[in-house]
Each structure stands twice: as C-alpha cells, then as structure tokens.
Protein backbone atom coordinates (compact mmCIF):
# COMPACT_ATOMS: atom_id res chain seq x y z
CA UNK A 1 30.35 -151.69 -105.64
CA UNK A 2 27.61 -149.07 -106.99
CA UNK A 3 25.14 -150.78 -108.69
CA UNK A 4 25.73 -148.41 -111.98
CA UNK A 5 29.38 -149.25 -111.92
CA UNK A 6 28.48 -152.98 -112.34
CA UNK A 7 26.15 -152.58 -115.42
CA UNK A 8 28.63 -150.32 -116.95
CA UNK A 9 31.49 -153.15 -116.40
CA UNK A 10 28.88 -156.03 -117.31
CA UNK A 11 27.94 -154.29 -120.11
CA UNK A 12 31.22 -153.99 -121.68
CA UNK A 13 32.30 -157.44 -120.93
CA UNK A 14 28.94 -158.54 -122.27
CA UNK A 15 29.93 -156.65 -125.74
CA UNK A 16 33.48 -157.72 -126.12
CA UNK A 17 32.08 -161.10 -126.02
CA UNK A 18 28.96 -160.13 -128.61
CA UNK A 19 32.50 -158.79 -130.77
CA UNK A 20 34.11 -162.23 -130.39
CA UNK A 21 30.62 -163.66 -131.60
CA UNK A 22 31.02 -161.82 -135.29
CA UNK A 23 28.14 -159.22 -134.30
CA UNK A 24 28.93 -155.64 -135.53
CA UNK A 25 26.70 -152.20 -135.50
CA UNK A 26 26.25 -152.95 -131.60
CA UNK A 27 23.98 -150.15 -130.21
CA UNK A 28 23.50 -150.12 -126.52
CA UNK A 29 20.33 -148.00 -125.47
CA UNK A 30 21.11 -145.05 -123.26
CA UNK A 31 20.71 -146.06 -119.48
CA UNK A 32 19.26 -143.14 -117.68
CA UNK A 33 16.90 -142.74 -114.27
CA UNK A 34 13.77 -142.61 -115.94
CA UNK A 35 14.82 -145.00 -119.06
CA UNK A 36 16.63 -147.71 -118.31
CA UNK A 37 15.36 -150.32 -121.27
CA UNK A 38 13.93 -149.84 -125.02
CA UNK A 39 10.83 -151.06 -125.27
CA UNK A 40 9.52 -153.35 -127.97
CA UNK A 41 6.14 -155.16 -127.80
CA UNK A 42 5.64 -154.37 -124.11
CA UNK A 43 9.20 -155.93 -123.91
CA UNK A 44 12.43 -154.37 -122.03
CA UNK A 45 15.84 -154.22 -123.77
CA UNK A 46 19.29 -153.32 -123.48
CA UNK A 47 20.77 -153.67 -127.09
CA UNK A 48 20.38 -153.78 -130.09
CA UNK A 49 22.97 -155.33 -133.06
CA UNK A 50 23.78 -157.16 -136.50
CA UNK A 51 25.66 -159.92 -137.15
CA UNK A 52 27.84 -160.08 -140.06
CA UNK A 53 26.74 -161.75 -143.36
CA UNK A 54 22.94 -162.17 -141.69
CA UNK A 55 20.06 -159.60 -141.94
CA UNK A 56 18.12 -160.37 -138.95
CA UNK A 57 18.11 -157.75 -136.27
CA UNK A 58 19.39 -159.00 -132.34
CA UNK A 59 17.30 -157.55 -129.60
CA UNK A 60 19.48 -158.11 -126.49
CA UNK A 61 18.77 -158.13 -122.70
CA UNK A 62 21.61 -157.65 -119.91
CA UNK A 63 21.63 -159.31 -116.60
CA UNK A 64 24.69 -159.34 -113.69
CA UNK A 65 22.54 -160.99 -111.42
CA UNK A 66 20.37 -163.99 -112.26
CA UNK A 67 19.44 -166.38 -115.31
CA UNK A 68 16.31 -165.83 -117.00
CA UNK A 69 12.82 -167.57 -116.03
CA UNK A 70 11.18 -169.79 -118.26
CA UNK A 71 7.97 -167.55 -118.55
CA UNK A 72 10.14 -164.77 -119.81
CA UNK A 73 12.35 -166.62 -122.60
CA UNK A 74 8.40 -167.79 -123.34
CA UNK A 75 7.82 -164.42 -124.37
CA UNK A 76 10.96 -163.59 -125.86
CA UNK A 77 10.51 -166.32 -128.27
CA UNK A 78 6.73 -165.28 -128.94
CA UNK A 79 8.19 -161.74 -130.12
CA UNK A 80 11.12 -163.34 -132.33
CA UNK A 81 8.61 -165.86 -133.89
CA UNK A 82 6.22 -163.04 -134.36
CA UNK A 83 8.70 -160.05 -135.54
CA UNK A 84 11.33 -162.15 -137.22
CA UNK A 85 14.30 -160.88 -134.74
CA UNK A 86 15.78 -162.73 -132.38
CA UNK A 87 15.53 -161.68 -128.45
CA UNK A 88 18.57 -162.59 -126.79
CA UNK A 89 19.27 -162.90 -123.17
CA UNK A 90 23.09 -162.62 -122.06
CA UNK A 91 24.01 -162.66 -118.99
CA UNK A 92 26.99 -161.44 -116.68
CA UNK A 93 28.20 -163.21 -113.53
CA UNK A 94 31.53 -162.14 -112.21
CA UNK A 95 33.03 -165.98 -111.46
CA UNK A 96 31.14 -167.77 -114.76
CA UNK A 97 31.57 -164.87 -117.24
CA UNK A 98 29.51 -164.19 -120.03
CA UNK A 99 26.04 -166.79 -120.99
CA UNK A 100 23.92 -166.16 -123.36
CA UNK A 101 20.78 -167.17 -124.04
CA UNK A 102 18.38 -167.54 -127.41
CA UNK A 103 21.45 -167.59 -129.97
C-alpha cells in the first residue's frame, strides 16, 4: 500500500474515533510534500480540535506506525503545561485500532 494512502485511511479512522470522543471543529492540517505538520513551539502536528462544553484547544499528532517515546510525550507535556492546550498523540495500527495518548 502507498504510504499516502495509509495516512489518508489512518487519518480518517483516527477522526471518527476523535467524533466518538465528543470533539467537534476537527481541523486536520493540509498534508503536502514540503508541509507535512503545523508547527507549534518547534513541535510537529497533525490536528487541531475542540471538545464540546470545554475551551481548551487539542493539538493532535498521527502515527500508523509506532507508539510514542518517552522523550517526546516529555515535550508534549512541557508545551501543554506551558500553553494551556493539550498535545495529544493518537495512534493508528491496523490489528489494535485507534490509541491515544495524553487525553
């Protein structure tokens, strides 16, 4: 399978799932050859969204391949403590289906 082909599928499992979770006003940053992440505080991410009845913004990362290292949620958490959002990690294996990480 093309390797674009699996974020687009990952991507839209990972957001019917972020539905399921009450988030709403889901914005997924545009995927492109040269820009493939926003970045915020030297941070990459893939998303951005609200969930209903909070008023915190949700900084989200996508993965279909591999959990996240503890250095990185280290500096994921630095950001949300710093910022007030919260930096989630969520991540898409075909056989486990949808984790995420930071909620």
């Amino acid at each position: 399978m093309n390797t674009r082909n699996k974020m687009y599928r990952s991507n839209a499992r990972i957001k019917a799932e972020m539905l399921k979770l009450g988030f709403k006003d889901i914005y997924l940053f545009p995927h492109s050859r040269f820009m493939k992440d926003y970045h915020f505080e030297g941070m990459g991410f893939d998303a951005m969204a609200f969930r209903k009845s909070e008023q915190i913004v949700y900084l989200f990362q996508f993965k279909s391949n591999c959990k996240p290292a503890k250095l990185l949620l280290e500096q994921y958490r630095k950001v949300a403590s710093e910022y007030y959002v919260k930096c989630v990690w969520a991540n898409c294996i075909d056989r486990k289906g949808v984790e995420f990480y930071g909620l």
